[in-house]
Protein backbone atom coordinates (compact mmCIF):
# COMPACT_ATOMS: atom_id res chain seq x y z
CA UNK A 1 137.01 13.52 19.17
CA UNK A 2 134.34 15.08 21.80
CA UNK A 3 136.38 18.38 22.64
CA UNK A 4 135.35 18.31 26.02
CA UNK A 5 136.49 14.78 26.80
CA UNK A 6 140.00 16.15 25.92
CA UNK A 7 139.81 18.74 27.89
CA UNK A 8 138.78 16.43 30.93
CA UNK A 9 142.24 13.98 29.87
CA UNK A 10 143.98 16.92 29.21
CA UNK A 11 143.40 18.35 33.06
CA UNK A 12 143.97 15.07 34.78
CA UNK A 13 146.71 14.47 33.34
CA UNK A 14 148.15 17.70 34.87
CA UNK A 15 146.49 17.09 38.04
CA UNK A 16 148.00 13.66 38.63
CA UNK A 17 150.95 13.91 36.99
CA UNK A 18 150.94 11.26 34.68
CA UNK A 19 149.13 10.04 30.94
CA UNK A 20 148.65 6.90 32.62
CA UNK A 21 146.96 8.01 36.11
CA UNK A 22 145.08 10.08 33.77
CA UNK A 23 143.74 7.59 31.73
CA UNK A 24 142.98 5.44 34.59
CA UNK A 25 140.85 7.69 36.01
CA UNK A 26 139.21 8.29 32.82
CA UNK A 27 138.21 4.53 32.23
CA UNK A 28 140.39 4.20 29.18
CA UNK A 29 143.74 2.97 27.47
CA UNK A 30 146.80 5.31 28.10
CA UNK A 31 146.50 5.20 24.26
CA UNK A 32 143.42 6.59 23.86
CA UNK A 33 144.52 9.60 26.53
CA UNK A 34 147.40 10.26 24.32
CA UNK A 35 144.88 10.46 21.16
CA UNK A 36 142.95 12.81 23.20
CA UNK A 37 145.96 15.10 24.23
CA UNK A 38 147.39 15.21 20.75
CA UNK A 39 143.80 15.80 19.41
CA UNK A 40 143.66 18.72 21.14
CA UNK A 41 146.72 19.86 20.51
CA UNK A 42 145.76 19.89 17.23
CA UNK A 43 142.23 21.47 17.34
CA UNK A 44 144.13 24.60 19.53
CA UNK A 45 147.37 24.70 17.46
CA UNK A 46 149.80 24.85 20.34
CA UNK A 47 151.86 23.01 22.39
CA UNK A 48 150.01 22.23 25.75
CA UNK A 49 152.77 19.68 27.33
CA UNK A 50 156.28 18.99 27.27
CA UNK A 51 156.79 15.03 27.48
CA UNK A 52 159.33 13.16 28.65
CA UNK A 53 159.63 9.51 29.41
CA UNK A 54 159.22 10.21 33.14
CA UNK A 55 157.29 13.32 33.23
CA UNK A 56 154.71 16.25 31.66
CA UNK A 57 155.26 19.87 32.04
CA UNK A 58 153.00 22.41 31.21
CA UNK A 59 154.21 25.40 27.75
CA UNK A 60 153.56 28.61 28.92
CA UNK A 61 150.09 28.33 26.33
CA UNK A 62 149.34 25.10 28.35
CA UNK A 63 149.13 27.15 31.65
CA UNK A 64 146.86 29.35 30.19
CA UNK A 65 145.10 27.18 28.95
CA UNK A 66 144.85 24.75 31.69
CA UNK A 67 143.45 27.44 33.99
CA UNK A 68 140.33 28.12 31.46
CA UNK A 69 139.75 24.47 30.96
CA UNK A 70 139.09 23.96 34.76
CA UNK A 71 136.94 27.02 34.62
CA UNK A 72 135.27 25.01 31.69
CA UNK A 73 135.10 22.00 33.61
CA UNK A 74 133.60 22.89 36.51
CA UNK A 75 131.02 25.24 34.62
CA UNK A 76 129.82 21.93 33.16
CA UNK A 77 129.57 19.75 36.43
CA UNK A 78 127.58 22.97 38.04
CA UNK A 79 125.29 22.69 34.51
CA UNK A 80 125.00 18.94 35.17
CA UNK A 81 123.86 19.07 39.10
CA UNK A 82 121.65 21.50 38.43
CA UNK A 83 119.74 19.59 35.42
CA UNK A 84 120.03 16.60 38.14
CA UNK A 85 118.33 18.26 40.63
CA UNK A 86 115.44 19.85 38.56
CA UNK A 87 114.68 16.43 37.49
CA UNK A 88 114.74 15.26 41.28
CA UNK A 89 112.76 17.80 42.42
CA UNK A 90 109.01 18.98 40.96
CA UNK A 91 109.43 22.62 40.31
CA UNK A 92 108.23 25.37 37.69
CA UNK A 93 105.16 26.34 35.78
CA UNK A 94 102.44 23.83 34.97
CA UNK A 95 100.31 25.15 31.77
CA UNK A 96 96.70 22.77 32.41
CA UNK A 97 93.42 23.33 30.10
CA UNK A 98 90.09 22.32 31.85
CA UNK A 99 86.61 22.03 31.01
CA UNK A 100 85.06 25.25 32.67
CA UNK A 101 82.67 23.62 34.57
CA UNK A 102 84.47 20.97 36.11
CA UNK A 103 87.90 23.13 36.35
CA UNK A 104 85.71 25.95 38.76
CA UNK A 105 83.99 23.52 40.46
CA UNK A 106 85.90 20.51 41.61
CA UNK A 107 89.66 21.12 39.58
CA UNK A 108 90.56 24.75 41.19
CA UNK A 109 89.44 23.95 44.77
CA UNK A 110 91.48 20.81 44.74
CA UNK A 111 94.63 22.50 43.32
CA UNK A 112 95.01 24.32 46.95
CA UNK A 113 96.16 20.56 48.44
CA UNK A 114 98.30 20.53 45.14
CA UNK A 115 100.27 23.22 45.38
CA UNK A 116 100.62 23.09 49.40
CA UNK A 117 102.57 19.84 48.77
CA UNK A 118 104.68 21.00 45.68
CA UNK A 119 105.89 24.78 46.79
CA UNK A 120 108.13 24.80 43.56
CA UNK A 121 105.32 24.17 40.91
CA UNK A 122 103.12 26.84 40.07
CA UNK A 123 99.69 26.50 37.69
CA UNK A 124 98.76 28.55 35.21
CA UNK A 125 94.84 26.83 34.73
CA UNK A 126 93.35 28.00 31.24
CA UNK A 127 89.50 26.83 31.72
CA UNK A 128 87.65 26.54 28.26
CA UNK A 129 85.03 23.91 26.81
CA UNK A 130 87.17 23.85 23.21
CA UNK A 131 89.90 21.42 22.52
CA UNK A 132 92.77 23.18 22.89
CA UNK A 133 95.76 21.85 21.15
CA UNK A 134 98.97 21.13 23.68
CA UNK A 135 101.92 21.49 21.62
CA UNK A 136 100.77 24.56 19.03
CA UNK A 137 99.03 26.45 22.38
CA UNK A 138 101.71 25.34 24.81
CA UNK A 139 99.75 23.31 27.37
CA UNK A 140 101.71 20.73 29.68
CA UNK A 141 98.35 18.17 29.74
CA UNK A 142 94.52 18.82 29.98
CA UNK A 143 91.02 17.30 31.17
CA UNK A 144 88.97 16.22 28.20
CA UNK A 145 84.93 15.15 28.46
CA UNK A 146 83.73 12.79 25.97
CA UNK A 147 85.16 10.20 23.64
CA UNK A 148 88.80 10.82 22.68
CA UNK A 149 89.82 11.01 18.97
CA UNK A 150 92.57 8.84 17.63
CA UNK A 151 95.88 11.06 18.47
CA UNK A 152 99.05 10.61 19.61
CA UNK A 153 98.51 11.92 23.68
CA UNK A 154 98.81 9.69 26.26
CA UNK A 155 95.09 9.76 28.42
CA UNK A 156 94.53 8.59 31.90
CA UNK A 157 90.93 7.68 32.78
CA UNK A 158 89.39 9.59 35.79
CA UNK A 159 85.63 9.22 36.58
CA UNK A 160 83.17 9.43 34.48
CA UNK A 161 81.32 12.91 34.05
CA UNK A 162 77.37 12.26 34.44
CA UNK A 163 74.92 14.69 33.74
CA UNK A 164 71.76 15.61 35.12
CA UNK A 165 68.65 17.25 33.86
CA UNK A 166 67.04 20.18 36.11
CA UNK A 167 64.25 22.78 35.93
CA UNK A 168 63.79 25.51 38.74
CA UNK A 169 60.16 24.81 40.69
CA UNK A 170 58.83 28.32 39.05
CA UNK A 171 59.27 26.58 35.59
CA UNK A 172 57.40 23.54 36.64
CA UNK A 173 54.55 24.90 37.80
CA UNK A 174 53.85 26.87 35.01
CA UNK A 175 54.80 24.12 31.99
CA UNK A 176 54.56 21.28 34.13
CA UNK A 177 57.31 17.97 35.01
CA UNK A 178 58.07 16.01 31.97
CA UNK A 179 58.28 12.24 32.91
CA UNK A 180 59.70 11.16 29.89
CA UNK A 181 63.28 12.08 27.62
CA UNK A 182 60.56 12.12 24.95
CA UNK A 183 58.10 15.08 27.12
CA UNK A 184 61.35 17.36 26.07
CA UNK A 185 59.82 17.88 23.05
CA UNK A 186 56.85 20.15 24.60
CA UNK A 187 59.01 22.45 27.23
CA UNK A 188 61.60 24.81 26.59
CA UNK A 189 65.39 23.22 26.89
CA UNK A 190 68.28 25.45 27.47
CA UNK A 191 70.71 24.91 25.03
CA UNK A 192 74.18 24.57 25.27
CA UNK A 193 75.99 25.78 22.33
CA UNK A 194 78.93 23.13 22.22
CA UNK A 195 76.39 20.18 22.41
CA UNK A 196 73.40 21.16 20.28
CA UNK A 197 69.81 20.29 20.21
CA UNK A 198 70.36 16.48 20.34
CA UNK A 199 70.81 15.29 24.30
CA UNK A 200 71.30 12.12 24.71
CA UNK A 201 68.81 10.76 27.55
CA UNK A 202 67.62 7.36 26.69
CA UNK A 203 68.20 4.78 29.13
CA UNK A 204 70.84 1.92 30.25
CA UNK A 205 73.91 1.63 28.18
CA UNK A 206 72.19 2.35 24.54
CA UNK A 207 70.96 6.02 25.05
CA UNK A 208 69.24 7.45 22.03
CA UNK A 209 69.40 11.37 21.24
CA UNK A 210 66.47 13.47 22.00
CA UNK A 211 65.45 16.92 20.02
CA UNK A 212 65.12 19.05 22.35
CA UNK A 213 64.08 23.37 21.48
CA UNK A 214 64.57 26.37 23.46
CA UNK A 215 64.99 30.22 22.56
CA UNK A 216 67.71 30.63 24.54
CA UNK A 217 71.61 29.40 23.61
CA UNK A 218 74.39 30.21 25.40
CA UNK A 219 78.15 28.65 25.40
CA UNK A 220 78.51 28.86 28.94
CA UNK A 221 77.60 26.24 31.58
CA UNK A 222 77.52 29.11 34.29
CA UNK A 223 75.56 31.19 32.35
CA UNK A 224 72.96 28.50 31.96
CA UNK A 225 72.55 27.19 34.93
CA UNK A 226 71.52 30.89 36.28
CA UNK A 227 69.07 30.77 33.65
CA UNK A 228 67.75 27.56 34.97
CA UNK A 229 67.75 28.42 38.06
CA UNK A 230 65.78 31.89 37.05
CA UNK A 231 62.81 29.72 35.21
CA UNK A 232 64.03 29.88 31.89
CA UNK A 233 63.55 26.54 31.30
CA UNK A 234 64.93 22.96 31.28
CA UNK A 235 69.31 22.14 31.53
CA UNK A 236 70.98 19.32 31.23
CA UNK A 237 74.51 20.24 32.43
CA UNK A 238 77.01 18.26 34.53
CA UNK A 239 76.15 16.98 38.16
CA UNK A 240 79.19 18.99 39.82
CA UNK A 241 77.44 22.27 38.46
CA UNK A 242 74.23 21.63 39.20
CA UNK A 243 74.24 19.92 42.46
CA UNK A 244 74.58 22.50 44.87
CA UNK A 245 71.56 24.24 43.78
CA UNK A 246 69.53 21.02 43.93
CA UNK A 247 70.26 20.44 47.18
CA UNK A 248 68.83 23.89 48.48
CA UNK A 249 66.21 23.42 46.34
CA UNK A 250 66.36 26.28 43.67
CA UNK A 251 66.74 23.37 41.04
CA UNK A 252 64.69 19.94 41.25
CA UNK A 253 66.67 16.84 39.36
CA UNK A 254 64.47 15.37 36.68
CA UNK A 255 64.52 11.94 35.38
CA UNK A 256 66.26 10.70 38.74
CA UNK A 257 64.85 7.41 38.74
CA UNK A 258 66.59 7.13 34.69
CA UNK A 259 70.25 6.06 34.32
CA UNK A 260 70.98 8.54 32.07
CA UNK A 261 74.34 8.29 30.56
CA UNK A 262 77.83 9.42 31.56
CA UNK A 263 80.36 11.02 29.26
CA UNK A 264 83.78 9.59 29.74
CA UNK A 265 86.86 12.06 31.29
CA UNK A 266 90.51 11.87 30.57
CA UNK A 267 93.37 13.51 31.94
CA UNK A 268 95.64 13.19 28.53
CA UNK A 269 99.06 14.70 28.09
CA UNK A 270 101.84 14.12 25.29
CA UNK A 271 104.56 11.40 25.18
CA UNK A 272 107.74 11.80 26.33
CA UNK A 273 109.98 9.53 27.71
CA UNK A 274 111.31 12.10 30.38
CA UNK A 275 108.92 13.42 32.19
CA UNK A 276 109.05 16.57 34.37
CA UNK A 277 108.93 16.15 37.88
CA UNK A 278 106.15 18.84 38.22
CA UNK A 279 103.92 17.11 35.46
CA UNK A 280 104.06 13.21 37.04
CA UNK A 281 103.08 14.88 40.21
CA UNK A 282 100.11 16.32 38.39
CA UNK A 283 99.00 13.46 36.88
CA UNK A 284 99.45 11.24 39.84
CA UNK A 285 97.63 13.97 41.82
CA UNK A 286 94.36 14.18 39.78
CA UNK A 287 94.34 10.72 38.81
CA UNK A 288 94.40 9.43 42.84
CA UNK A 289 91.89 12.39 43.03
CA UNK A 290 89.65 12.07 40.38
CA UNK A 291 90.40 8.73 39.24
């Protein structure tokens, strides 16, 4: 039998006097509270009550022991209220993994409103353009860009992450503005390391990959937008990196009258049928914000 149920019969039966009253109180046959009395008399090896037809006395073993099963007892229902309460209440550390751009550019400024109205949960934000792996690096969900592989996470949709295409005016004037995807080929493309030299520009919903060339690589987003913005030559990064700087002018947006494609974004976080507090509030934040 569950040793801590008999402890529970064992102390209301002292407490109200009676095997009966006991097992009332329990939800169970007088019976059963007798199984779970003698049961534990057994597991301990002593005594714990003197029985009568009319009434229970405590050994001398069964006051000492009484007195360390309440201690027990109520150690438990403190354990309880306070696993009750962290589940009622969002609180504690939040591991998230972001894409870099999009985590310092629209992520990080919107977790001030985040943690204003959760004071308990704190964020520990990894930014990186890898897939990171939750459960072997320890992260509580994170934003992927681009189609999702077949896994076992759970993903939320959020907006789709479009992408613009942007020389500085210095560049232009010296190599000229390609019209076309196609007048790639002839001007000098800033590469980003984690895409290649294939971007995807055609038009409408069936865009076809363009080769693009450049001397300069880099696996930063940052870093090549500076070097777009210096005349370096042509980037294709996302709009919420690049817009900023075309709307003071040191970029100009090319191919504005093309719908060039989006890349799809996901919020995705493992299964689990009891969810932290701290991590629904996360999800239901970014997906109301970014969704």
């Amino acid at each position: 039998m569950d040793d801590l149920k008999s402890m529970a019969v064992f102390a209301q039966i002292v407490d109200l006097g009676s095997l009966s009253a006991a097992a009332e109180r329990e939800g169970m046959s007088a019976t059963m509270a007798g199984n779970h009395l003698r049961a534990l008399e057994l597991r301990v090896g002593a005594k714990l009550l003197n029985r009568t037809t009319r009434r229970h006395s405590l050994t001398d073993i069964g006051k000492t022991y009484y007195e360390q099963v309440r201690v027990i007892l109520h150690l438990v229902a403190q354990a309880n209220a306070g696993v009750e309460a962290a589940q009622a209440t969002p609180r504690g550390r939040l591991r998230i993994a972001a894409p870099v751009s999009f985590g310092a550019e629209r992520l990080t400024p919107a977790l001030g409103e985040f943690l204003t109205q959760y004071p308990e949960i704190s964020v520990d934000l990894a930014l990186s353009d890898r897939t990171v792996d939750l459960i072997d690096e320890g992260f509580d969900a994170a934003l992927r860009i681009g189609n999702l592989a077949d896994s076992t996470l759970i993903a939320r949709s959020l907006q789709p992450y479009r992408m613009w295409v942007c020389a500085a005016p210095s560049y232009l004037s010296k190599r000229g503005t390609p019209e076309r995807p196609e007048d790639l080929k002839q001007h000098d493309c800033l590469v980003f390391s984690y895409a290649g030299r294939q971007w995807r520009l055609g038009l409408g919903n069936h865009p076809e990959k363009t080769a693009v060339q450049g001397r300069l690589e880099v696996n930063n987003g940052q870093a090549l937008r500076v070097a777009a913005c210096s005349g370096l030559g042509i980037v294709m990064q996302p709009e919420v990196l690049l817009a900023t700087d075309v709307k003071e002018g040191t970029l100009v947006r090319l191919f504005s009258d093309h719908d060039l494609p989006s890349r799809p974004m996901n919020l995705v976080y493992l299964r689990d049928r009891q969810m932290p507090p701290k991590l629904r509030c996360f999800i239901d934040f970014v997906a109301e914000r970014f969704g």
